[in-house]
PDB file of N, CA and C in Angstrom:
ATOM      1  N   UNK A   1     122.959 -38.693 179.670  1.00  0.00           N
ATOM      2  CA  UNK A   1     123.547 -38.309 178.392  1.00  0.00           C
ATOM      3  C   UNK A   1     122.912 -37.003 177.929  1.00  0.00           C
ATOM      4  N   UNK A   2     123.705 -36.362 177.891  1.00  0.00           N
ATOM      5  CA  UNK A   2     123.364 -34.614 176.912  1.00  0.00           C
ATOM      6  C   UNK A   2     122.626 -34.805 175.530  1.00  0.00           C
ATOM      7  N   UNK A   3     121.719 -33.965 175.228  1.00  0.00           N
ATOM      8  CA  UNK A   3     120.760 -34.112 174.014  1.00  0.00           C
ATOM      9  C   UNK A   3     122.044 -34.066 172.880  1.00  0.00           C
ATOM     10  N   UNK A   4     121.994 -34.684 171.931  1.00  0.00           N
ATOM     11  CA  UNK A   4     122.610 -34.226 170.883  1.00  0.00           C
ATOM     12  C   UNK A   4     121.565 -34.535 169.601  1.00  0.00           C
ATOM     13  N   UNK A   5     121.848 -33.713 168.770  1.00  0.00           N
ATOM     14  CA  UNK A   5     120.677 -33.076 168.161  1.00  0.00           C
ATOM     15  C   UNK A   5     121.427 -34.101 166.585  1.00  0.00           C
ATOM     16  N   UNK A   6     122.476 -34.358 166.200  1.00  0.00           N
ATOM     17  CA  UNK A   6     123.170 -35.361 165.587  1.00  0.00           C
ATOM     18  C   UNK A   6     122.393 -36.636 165.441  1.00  0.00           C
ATOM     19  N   UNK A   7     122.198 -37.064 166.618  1.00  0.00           N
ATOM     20  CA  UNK A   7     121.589 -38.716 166.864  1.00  0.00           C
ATOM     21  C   UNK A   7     119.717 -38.456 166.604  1.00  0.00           C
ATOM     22  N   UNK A   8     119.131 -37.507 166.194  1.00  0.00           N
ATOM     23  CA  UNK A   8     118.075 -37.084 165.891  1.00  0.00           C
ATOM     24  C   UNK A   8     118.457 -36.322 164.401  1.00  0.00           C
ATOM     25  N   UNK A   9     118.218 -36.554 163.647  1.00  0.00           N
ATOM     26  CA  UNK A   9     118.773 -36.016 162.410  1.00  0.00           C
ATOM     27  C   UNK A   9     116.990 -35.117 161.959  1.00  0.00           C
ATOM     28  N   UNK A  10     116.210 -35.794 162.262  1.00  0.00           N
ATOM     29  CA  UNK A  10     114.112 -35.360 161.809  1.00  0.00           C
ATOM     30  C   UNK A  10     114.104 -34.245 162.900  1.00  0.00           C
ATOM     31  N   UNK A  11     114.775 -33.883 164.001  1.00  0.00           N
ATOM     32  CA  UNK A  11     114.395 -32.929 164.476  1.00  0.00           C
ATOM     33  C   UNK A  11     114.158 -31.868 164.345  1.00  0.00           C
ATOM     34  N   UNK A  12     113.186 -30.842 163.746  1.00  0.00           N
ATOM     35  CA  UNK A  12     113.411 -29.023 163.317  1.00  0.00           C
ATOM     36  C   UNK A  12     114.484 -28.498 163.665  1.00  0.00           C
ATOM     37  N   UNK A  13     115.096 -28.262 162.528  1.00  0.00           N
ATOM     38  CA  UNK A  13     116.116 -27.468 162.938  1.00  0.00           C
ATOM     39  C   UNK A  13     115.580 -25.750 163.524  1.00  0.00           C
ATOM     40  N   UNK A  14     115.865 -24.706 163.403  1.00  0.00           N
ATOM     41  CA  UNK A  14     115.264 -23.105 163.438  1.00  0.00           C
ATOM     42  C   UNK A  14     114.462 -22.642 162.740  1.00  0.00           C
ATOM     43  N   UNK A  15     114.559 -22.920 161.404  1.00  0.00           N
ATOM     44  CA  UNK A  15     113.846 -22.930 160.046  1.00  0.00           C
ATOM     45  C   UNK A  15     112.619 -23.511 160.000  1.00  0.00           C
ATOM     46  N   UNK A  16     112.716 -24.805 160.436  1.00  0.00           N
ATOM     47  CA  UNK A  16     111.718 -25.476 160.042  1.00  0.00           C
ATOM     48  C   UNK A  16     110.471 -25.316 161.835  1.00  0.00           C
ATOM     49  N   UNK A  17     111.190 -25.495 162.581  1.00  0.00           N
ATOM     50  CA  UNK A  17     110.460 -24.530 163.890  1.00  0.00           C
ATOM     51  C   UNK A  17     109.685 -23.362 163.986  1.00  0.00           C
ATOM     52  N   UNK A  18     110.172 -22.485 163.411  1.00  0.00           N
ATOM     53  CA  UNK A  18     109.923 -20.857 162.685  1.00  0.00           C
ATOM     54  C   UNK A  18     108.282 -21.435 161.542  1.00  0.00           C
ATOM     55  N   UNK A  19     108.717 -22.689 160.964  1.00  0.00           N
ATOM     56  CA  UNK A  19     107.252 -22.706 159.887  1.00  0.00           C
ATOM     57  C   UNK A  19     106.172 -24.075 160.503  1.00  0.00           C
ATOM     58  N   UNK A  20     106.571 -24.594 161.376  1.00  0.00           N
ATOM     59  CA  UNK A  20     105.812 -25.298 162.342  1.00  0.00           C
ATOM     60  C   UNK A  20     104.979 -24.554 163.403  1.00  0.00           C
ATOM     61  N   UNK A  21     105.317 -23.644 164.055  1.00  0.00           N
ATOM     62  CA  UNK A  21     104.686 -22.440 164.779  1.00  0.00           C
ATOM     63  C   UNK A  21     104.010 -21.699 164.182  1.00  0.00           C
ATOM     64  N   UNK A  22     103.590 -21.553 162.892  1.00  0.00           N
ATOM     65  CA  UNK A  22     103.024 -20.801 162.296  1.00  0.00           C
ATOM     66  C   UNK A  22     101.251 -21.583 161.994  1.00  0.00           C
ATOM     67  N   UNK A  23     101.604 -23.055 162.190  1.00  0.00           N
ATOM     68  CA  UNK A  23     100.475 -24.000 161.303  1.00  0.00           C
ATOM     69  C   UNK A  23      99.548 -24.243 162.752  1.00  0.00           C
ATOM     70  N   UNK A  24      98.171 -23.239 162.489  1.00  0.00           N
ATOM     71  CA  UNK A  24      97.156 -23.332 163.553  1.00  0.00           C
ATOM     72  C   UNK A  24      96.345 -24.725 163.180  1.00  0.00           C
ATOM     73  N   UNK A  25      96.113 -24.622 164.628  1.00  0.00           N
ATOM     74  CA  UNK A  25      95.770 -26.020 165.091  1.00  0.00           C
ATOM     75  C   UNK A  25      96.449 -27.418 165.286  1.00  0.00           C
ATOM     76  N   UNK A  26      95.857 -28.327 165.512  1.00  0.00           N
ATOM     77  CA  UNK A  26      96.419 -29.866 166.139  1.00  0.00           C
ATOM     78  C   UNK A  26      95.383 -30.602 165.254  1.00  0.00           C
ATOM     79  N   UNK A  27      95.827 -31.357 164.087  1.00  0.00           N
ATOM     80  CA  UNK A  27      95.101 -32.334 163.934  1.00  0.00           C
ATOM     81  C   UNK A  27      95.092 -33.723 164.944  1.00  0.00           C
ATOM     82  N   UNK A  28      96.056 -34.029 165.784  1.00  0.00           N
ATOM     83  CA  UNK A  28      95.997 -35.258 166.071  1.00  0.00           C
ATOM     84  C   UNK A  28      96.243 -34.956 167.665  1.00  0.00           C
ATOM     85  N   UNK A  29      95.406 -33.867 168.347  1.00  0.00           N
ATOM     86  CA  UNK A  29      95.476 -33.548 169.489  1.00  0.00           C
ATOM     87  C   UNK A  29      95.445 -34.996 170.984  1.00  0.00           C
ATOM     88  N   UNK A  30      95.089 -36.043 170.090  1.00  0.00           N
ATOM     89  CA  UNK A  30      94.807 -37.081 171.222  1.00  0.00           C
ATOM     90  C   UNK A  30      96.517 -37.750 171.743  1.00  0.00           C
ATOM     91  N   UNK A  31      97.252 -37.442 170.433  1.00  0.00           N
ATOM     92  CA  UNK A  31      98.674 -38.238 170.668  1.00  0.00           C
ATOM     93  C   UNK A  31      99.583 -37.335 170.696  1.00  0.00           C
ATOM     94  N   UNK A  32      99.502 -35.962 170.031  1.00  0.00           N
ATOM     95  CA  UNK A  32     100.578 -34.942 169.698  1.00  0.00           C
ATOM     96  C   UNK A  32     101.286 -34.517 170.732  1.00  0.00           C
ATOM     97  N   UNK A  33     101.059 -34.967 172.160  1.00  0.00           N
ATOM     98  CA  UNK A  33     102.009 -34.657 173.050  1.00  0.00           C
ATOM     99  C   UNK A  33     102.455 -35.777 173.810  1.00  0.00           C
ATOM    100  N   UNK A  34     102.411 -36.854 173.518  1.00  0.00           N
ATOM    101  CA  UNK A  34     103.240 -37.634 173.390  1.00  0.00           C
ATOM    102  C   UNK A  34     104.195 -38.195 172.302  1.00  0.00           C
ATOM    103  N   UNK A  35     105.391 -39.180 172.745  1.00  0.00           N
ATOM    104  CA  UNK A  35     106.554 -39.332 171.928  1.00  0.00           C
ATOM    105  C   UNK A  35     106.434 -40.321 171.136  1.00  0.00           C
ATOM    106  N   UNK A  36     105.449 -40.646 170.205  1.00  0.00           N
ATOM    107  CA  UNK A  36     104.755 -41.638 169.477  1.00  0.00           C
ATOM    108  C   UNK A  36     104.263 -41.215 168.748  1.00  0.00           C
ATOM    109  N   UNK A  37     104.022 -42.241 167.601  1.00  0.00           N
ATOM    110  CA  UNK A  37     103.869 -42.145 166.337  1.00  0.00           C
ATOM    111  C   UNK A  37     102.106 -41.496 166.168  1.00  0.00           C
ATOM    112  N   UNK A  38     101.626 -40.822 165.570  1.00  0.00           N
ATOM    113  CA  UNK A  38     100.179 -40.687 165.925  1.00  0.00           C
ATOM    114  C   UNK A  38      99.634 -41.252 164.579  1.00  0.00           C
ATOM    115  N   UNK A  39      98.373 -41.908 164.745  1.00  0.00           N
ATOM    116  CA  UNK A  39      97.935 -42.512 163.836  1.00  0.00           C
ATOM    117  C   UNK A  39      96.612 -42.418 163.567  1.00  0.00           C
ATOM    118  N   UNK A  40      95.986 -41.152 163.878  1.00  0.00           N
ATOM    119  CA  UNK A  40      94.709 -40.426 163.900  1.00  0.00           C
ATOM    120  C   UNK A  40      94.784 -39.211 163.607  1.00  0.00           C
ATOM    121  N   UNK A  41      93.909 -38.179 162.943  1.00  0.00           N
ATOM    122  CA  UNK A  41      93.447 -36.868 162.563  1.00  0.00           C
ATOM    123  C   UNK A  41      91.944 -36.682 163.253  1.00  0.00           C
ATOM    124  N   UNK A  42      92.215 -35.836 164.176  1.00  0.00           N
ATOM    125  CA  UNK A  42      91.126 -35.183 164.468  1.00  0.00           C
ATOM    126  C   UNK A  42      90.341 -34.208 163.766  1.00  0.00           C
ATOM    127  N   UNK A  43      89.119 -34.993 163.001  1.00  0.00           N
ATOM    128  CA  UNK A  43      88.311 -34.413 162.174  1.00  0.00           C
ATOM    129  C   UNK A  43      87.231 -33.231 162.797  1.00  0.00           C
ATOM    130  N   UNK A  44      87.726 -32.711 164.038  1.00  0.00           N
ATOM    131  CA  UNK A  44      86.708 -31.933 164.348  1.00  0.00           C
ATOM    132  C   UNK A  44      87.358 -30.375 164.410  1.00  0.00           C
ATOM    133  N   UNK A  45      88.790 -30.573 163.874  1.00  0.00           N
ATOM    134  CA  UNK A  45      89.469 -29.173 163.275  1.00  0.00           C
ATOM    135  C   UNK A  45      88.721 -28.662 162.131  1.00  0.00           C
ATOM    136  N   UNK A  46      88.863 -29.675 160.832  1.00  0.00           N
ATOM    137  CA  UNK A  46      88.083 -29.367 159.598  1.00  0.00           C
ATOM    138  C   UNK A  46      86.948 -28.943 159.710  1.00  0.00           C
ATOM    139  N   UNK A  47      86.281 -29.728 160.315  1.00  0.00           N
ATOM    140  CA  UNK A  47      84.552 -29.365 161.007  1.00  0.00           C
ATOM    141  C   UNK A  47      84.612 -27.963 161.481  1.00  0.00           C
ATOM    142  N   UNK A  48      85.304 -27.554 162.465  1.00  0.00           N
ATOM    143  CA  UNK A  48      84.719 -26.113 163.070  1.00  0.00           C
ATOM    144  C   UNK A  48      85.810 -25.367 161.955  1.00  0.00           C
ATOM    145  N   UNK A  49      86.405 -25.541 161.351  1.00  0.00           N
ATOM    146  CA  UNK A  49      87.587 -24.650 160.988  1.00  0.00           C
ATOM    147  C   UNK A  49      87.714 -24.165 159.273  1.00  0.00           C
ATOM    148  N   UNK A  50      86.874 -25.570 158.693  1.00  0.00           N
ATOM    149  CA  UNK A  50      86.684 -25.680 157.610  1.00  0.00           C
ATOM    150  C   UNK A  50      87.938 -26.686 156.296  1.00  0.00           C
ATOM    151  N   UNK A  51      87.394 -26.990 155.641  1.00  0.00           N
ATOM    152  CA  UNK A  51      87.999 -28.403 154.945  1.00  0.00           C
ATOM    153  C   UNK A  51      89.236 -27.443 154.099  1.00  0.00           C
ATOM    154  N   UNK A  52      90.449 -28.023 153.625  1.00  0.00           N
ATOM    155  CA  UNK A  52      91.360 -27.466 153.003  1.00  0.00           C
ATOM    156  C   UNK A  52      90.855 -28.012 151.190  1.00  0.00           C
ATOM    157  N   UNK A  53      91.656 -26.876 150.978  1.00  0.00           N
ATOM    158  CA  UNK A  53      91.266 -27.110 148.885  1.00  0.00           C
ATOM    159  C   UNK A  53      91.747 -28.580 148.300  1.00  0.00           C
ATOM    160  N   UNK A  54      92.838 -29.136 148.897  1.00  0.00           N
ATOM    161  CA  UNK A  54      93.654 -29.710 148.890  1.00  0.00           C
ATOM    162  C   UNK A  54      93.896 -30.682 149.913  1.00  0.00           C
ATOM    163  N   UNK A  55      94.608 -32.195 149.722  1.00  0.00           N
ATOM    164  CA  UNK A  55      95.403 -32.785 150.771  1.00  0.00           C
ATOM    165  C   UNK A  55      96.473 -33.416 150.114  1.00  0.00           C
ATOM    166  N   UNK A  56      97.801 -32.824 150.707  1.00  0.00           N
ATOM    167  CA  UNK A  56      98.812 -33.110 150.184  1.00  0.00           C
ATOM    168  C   UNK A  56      99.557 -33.955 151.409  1.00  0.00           C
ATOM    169  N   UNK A  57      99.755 -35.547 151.225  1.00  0.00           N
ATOM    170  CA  UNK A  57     100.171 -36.509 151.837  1.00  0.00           C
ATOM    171  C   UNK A  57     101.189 -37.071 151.456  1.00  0.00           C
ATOM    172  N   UNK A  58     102.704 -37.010 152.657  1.00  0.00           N
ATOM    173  CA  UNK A  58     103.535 -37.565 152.079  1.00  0.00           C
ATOM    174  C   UNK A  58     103.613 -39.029 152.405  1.00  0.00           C
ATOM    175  N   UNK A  59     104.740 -39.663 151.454  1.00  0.00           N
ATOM    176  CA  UNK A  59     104.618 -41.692 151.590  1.00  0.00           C
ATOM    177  C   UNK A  59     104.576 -42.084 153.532  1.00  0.00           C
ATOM    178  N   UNK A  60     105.248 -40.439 153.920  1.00  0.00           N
ATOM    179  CA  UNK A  60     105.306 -41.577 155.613  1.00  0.00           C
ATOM    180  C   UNK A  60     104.294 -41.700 156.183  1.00  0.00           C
ATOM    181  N   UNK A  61     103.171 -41.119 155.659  1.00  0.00           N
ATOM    182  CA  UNK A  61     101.827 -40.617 156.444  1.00  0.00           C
ATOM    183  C   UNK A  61     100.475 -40.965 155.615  1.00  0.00           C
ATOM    184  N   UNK A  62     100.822 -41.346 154.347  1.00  0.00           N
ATOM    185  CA  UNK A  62     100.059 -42.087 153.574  1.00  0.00           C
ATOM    186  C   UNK A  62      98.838 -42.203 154.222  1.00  0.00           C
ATOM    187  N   UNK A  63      99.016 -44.090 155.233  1.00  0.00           N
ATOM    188  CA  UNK A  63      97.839 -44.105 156.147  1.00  0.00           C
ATOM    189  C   UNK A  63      96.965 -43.467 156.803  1.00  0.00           C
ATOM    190  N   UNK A  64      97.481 -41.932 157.318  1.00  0.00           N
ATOM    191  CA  UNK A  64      96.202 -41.729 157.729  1.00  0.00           C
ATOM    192  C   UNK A  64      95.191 -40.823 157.256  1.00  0.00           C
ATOM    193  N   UNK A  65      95.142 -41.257 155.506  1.00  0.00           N
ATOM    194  CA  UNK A  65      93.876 -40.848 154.915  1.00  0.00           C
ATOM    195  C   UNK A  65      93.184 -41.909 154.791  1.00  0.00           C
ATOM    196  N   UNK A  66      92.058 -42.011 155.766  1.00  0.00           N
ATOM    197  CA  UNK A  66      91.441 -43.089 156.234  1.00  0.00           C
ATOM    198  C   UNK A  66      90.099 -43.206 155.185  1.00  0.00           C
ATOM    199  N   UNK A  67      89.289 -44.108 154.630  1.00  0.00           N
ATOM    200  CA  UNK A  67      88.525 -44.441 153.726  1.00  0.00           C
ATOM    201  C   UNK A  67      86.777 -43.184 154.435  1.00  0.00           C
ATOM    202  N   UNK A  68      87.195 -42.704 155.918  1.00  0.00           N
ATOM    203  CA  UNK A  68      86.371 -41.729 156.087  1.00  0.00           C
ATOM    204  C   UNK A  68      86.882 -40.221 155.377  1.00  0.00           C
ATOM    205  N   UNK A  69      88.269 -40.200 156.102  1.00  0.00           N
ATOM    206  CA  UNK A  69      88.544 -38.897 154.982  1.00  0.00           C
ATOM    207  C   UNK A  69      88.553 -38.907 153.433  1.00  0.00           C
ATOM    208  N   UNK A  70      89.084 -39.908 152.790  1.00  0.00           N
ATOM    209  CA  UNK A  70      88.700 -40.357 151.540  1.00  0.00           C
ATOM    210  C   UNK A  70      87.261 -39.815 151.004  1.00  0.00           C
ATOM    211  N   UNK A  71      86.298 -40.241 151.633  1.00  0.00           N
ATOM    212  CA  UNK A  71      84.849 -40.424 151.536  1.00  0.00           C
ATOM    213  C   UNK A  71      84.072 -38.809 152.083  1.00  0.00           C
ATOM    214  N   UNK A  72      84.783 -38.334 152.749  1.00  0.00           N
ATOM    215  CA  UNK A  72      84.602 -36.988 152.974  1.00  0.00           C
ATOM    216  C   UNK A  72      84.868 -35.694 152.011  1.00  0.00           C
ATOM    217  N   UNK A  73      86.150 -36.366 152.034  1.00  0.00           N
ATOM    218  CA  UNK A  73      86.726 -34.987 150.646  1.00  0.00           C
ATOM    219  C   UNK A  73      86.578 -35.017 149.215  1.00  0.00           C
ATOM    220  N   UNK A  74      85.757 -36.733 148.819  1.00  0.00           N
ATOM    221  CA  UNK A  74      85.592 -37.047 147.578  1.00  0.00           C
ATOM    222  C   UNK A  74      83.620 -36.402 147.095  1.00  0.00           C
ATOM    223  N   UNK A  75      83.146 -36.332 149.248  1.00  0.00           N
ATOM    224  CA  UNK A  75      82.174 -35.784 148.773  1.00  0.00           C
ATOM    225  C   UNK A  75      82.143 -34.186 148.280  1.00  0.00           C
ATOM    226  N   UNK A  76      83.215 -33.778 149.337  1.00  0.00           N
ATOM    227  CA  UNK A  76      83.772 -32.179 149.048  1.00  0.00           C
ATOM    228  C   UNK A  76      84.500 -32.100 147.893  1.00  0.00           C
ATOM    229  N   UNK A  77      84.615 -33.001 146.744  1.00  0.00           N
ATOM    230  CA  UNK A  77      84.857 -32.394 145.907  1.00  0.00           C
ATOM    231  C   UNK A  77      87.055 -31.994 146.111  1.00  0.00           C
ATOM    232  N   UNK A  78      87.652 -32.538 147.009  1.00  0.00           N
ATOM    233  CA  UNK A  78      88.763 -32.129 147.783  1.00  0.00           C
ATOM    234  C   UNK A  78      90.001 -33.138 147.125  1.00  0.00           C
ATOM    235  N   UNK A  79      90.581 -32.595 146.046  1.00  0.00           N
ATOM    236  CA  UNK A  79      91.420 -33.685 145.832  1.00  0.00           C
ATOM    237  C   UNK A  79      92.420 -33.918 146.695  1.00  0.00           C
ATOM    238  N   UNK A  80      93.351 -35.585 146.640  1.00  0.00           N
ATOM    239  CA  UNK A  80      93.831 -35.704 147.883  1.00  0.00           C
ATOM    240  C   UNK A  80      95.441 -36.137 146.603  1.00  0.00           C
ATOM    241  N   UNK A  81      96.623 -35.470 147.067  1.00  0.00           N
ATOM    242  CA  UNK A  81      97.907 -36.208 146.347  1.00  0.00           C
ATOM    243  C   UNK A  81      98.294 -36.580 147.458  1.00  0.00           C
ATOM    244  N   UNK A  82      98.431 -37.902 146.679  1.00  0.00           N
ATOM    245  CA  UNK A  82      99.467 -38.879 147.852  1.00  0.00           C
ATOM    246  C   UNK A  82     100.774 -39.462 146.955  1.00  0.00           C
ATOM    247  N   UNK A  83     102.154 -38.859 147.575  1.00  0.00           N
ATOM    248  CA  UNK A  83     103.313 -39.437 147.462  1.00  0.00           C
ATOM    249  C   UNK A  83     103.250 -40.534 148.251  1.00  0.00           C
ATOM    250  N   UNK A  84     104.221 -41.408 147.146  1.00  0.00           N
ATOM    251  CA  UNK A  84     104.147 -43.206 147.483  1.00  0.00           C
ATOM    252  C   UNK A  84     105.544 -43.380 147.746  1.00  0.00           C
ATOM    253  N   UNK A  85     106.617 -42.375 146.776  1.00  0.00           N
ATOM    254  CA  UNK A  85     108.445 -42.685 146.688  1.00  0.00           C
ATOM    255  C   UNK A  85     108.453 -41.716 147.385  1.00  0.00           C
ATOM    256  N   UNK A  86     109.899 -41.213 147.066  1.00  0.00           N
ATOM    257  CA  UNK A  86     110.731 -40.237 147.772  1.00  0.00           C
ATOM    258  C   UNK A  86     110.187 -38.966 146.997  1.00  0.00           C
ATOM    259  N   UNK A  87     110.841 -38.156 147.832  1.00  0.00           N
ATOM    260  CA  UNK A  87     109.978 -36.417 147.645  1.00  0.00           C
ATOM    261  C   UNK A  87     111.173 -35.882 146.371  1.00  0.00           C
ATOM    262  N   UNK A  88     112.046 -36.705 145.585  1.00  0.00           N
ATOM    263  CA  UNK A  88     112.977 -35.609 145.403  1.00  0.00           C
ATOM    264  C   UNK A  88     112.520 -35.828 143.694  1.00  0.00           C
ATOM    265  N   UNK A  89     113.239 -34.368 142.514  1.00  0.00           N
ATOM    266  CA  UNK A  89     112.358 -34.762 142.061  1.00  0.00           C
ATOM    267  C   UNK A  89     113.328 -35.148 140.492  1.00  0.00           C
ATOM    268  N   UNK A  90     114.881 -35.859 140.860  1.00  0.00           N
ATOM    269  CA  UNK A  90     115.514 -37.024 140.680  1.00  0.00           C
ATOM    270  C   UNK A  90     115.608 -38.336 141.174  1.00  0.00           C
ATOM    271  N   UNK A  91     116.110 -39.220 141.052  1.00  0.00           N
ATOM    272  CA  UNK A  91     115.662 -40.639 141.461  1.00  0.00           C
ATOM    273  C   UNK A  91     116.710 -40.923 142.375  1.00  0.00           C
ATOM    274  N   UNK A  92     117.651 -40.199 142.499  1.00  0.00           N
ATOM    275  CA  UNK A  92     119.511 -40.345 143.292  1.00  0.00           C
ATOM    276  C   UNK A  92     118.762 -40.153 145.017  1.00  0.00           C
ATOM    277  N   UNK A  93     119.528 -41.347 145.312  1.00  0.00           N
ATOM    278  CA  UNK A  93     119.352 -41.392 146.554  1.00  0.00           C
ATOM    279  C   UNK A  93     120.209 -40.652 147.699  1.00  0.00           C
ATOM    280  N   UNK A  94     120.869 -39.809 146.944  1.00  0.00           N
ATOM    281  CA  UNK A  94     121.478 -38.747 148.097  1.00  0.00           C
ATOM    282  C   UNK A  94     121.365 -37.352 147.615  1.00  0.00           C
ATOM    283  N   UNK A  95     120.025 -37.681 147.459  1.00  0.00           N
ATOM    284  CA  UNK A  95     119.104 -36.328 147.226  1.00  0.00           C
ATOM    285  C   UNK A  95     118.057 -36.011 148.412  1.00  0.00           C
ATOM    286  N   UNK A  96     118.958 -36.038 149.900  1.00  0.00           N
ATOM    287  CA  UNK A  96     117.845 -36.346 150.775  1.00  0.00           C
ATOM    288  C   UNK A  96     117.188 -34.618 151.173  1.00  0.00           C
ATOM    289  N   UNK A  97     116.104 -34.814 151.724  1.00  0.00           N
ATOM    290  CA  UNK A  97     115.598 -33.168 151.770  1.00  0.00           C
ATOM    291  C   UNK A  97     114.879 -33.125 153.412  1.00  0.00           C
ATOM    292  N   UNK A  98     115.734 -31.573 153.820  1.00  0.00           N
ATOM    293  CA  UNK A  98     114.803 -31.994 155.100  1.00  0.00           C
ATOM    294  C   UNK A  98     113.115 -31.456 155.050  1.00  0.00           C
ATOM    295  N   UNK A  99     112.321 -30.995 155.939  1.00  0.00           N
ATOM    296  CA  UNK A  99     110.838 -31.156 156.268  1.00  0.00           C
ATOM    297  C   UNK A  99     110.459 -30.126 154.975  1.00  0.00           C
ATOM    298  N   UNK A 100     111.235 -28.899 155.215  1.00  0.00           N
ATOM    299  CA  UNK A 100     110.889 -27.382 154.434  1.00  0.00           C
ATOM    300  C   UNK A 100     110.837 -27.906 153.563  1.00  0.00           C
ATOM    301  N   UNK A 101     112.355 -28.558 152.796  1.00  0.00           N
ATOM    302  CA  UNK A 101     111.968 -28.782 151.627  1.00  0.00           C
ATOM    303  C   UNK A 101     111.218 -29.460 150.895  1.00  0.00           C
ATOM    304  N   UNK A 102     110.974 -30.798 151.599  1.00  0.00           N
ATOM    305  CA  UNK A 102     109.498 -31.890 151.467  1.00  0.00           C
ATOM    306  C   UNK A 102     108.592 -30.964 151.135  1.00  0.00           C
ATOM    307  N   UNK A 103     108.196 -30.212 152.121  1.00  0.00           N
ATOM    308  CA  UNK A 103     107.117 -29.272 151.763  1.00  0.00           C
ATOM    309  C   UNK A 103     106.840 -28.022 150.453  1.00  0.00           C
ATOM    310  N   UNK A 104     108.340 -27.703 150.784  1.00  0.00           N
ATOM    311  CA  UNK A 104     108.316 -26.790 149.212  1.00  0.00           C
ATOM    312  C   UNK A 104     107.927 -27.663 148.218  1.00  0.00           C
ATOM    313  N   UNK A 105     108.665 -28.630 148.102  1.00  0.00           N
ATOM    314  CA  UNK A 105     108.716 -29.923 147.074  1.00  0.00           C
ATOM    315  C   UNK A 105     107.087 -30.081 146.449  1.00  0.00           C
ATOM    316  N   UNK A 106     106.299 -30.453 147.860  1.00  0.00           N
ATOM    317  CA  UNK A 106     104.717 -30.506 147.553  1.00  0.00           C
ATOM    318  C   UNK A 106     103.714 -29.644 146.737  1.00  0.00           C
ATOM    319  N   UNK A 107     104.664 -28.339 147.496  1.00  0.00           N
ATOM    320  CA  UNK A 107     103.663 -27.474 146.417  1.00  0.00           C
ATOM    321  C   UNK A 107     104.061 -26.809 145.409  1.00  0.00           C
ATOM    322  N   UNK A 108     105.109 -27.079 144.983  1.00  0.00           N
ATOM    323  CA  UNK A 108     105.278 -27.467 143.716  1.00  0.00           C
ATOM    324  C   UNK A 108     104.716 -28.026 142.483  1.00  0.00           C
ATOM    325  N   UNK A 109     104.888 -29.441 143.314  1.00  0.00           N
ATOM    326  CA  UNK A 109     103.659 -30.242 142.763  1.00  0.00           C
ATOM    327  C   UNK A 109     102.561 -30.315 142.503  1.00  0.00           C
ATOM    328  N   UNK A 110     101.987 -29.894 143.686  1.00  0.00           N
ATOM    329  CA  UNK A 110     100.781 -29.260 143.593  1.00  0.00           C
ATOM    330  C   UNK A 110     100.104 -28.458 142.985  1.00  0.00           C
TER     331      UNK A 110
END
């Protein structure tokens, strides 16, 4: 069967490819090249690379601010927002947004 890019609706479109290529480094270098869910951050980016001002977490990824990163960035002083609902910033459920805009959305908020 031929890829169709339809039956993948989360896939980057050009746009969002174009601002994925831009974001240095791999936090989760142990799984990121495989086709699975990753459920770890490799804390030894922050370490050599240095801690962000900020952690802005959306509801799908919640989990993996783990009670070490918690405990890390609360010593750094690093506040962490975590979205729990949907990113939009009406309550209508066909207000869906793809990645960019999630992200615009964040820092916004932020």
């Amino acid at each position: 069967t031929p890829y169709d890019p339809d039956v993948f609706p989360a896939d980057p479109n050009e746009d969002e490819r174009a601002f994925l290529n831009m974001i240095p480094g791999d936090l989760s270098s142990e799984c990121s090249s495989s086709n699975f869910y990753c459920d770890t951050i490799d804390l030894t980016f922050f370490n050599e690379n240095g801690w962000p001002d900020m952690f802005v977490v959306g509801a799908f990824y919640s989990d993996l601010i783990t009670n070490e990163i918690k405990g890390i960035a609360t010593a750094r002083n690093i506040p962490i927002v975590q979205f729990v609902g949907d990113y939009s910033d009406d309550e209508g459920a066909n207000n869906v947004r793809d990645m960019v805009a999630m992200t615009k959305r964040m820092e916004e908020l932020a």
